[in-house]
C-alpha atoms as a PDB file:
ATOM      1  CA  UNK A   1     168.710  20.889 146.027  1.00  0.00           C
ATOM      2  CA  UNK A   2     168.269  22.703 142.845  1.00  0.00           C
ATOM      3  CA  UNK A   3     169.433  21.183 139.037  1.00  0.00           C
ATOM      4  CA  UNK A   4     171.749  23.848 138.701  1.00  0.00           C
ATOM      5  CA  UNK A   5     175.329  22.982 136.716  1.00  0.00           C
ATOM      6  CA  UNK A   6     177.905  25.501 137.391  1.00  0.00           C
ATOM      7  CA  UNK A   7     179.133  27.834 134.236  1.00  0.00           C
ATOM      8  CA  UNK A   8     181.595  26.201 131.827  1.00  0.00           C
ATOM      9  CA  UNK A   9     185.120  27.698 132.212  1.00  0.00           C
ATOM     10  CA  UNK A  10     185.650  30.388 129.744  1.00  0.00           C
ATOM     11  CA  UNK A  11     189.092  31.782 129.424  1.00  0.00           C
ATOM     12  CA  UNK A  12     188.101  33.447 126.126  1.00  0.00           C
ATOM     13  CA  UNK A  13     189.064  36.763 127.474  1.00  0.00           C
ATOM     14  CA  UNK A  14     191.918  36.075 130.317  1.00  0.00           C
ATOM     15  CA  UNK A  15     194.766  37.685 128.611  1.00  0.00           C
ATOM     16  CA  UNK A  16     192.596  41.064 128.082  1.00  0.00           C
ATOM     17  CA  UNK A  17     191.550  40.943 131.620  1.00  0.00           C
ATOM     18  CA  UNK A  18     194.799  39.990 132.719  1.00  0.00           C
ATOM     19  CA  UNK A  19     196.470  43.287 130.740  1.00  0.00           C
ATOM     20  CA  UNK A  20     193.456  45.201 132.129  1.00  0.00           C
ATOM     21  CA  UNK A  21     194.398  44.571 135.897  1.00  0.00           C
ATOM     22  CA  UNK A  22     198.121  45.069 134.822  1.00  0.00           C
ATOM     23  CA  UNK A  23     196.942  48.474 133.706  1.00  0.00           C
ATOM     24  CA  UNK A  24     194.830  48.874 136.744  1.00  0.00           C
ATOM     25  CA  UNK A  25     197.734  48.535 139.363  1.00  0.00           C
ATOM     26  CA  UNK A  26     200.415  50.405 137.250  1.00  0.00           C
ATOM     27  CA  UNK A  27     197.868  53.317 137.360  1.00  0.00           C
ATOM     28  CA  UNK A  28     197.609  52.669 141.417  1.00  0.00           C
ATOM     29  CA  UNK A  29     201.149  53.072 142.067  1.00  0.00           C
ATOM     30  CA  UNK A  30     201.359  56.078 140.059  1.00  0.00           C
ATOM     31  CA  UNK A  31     198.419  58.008 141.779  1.00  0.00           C
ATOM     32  CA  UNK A  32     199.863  56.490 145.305  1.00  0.00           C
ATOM     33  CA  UNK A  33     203.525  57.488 144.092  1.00  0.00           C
ATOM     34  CA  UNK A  34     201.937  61.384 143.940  1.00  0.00           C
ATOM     35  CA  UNK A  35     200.302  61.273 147.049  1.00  0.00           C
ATOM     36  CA  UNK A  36     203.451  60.765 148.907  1.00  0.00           C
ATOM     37  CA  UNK A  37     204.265  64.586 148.261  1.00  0.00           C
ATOM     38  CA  UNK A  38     201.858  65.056 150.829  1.00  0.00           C
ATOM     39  CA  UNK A  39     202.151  62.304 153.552  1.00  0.00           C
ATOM     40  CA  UNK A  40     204.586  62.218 156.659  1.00  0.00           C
ATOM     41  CA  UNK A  41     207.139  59.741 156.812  1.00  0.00           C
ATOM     42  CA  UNK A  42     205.046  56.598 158.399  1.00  0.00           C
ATOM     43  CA  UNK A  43     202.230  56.980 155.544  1.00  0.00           C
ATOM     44  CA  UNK A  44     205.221  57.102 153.225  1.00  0.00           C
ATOM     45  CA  UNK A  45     206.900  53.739 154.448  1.00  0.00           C
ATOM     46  CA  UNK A  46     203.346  52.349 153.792  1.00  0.00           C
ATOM     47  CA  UNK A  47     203.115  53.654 150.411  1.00  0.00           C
ATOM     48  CA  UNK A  48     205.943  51.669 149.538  1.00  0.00           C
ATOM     49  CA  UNK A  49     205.506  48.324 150.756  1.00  0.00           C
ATOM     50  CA  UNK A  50     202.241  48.602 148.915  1.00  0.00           C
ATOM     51  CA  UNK A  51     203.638  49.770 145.867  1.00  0.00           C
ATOM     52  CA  UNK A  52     206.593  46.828 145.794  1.00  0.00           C
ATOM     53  CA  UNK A  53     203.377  44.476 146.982  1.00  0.00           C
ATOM     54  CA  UNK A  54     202.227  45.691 143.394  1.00  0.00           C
ATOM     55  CA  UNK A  55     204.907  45.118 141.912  1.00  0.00           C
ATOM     56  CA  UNK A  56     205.097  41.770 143.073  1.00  0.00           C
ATOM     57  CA  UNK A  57     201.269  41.180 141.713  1.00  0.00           C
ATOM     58  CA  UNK A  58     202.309  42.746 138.385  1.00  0.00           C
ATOM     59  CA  UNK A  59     204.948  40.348 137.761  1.00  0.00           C
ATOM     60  CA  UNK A  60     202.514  36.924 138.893  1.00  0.00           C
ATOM     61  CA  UNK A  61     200.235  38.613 136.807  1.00  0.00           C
ATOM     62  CA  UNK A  62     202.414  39.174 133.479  1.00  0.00           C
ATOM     63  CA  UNK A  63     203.779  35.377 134.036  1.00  0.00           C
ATOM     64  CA  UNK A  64     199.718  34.236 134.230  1.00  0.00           C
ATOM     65  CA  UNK A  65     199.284  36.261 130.849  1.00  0.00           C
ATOM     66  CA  UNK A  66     202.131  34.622 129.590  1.00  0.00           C
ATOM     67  CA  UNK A  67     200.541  31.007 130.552  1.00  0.00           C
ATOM     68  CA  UNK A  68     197.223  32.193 129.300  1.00  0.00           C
ATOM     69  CA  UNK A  69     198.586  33.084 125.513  1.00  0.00           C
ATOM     70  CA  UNK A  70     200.403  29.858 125.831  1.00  0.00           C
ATOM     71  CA  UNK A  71     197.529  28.080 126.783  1.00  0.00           C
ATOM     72  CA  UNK A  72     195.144  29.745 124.033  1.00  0.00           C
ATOM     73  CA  UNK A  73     198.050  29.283 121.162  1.00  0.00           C
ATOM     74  CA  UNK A  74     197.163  25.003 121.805  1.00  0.00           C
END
C-alpha cells in the first residue's frame, strides 16, 4: 500500500467546463444536423435520437451549471 491521499475536490472551474461541454455538444448536433444531407433514411433516424439524446445532456448539463454557480455564490 502506498501513502497516497487522493486530490482535494476542486470545483474552481465547473461552471467553465460545464459551458465548455455545452458548447461542445451544441457544435455536435450542428455538424451531425449537416451530415444528414447525405445519409439514407436509417442513418437519419439515428442522427436524431442522438441529437434529442443531446439535447437531453444539454439540459442536465445547464441545470448542473446552474447548481454549480449556486453552489460557488455560498
Amino acid at each position: 500500500m502506498s501513502n497516497q491521499r487522493p486530490k482535494p475536490d476542486d470545483r474552481s472551474d465547473n461552471v467553465e467546463k460545464l459551458k465548455d461541454m455545452v458548447q461542445n455538444t451544441i457544435g455536435n448536433i450542428e455538424a451531425a444536423e449537416e451530415t444528414m444531407g447525405f445519409a439514407n433514411e436509417k442513418e437519419r433516424v439515428a442522427i436524431k435520437a442522438k441529437n434529442a439524446r443531446r439535447e437531453e445532456s444539454i439540459e442536465g448539463m445547464r441545470s448542473e451549471i446552474r447548481d454549480e454557480a449556486a453552489a460557488r455564490k455560498k
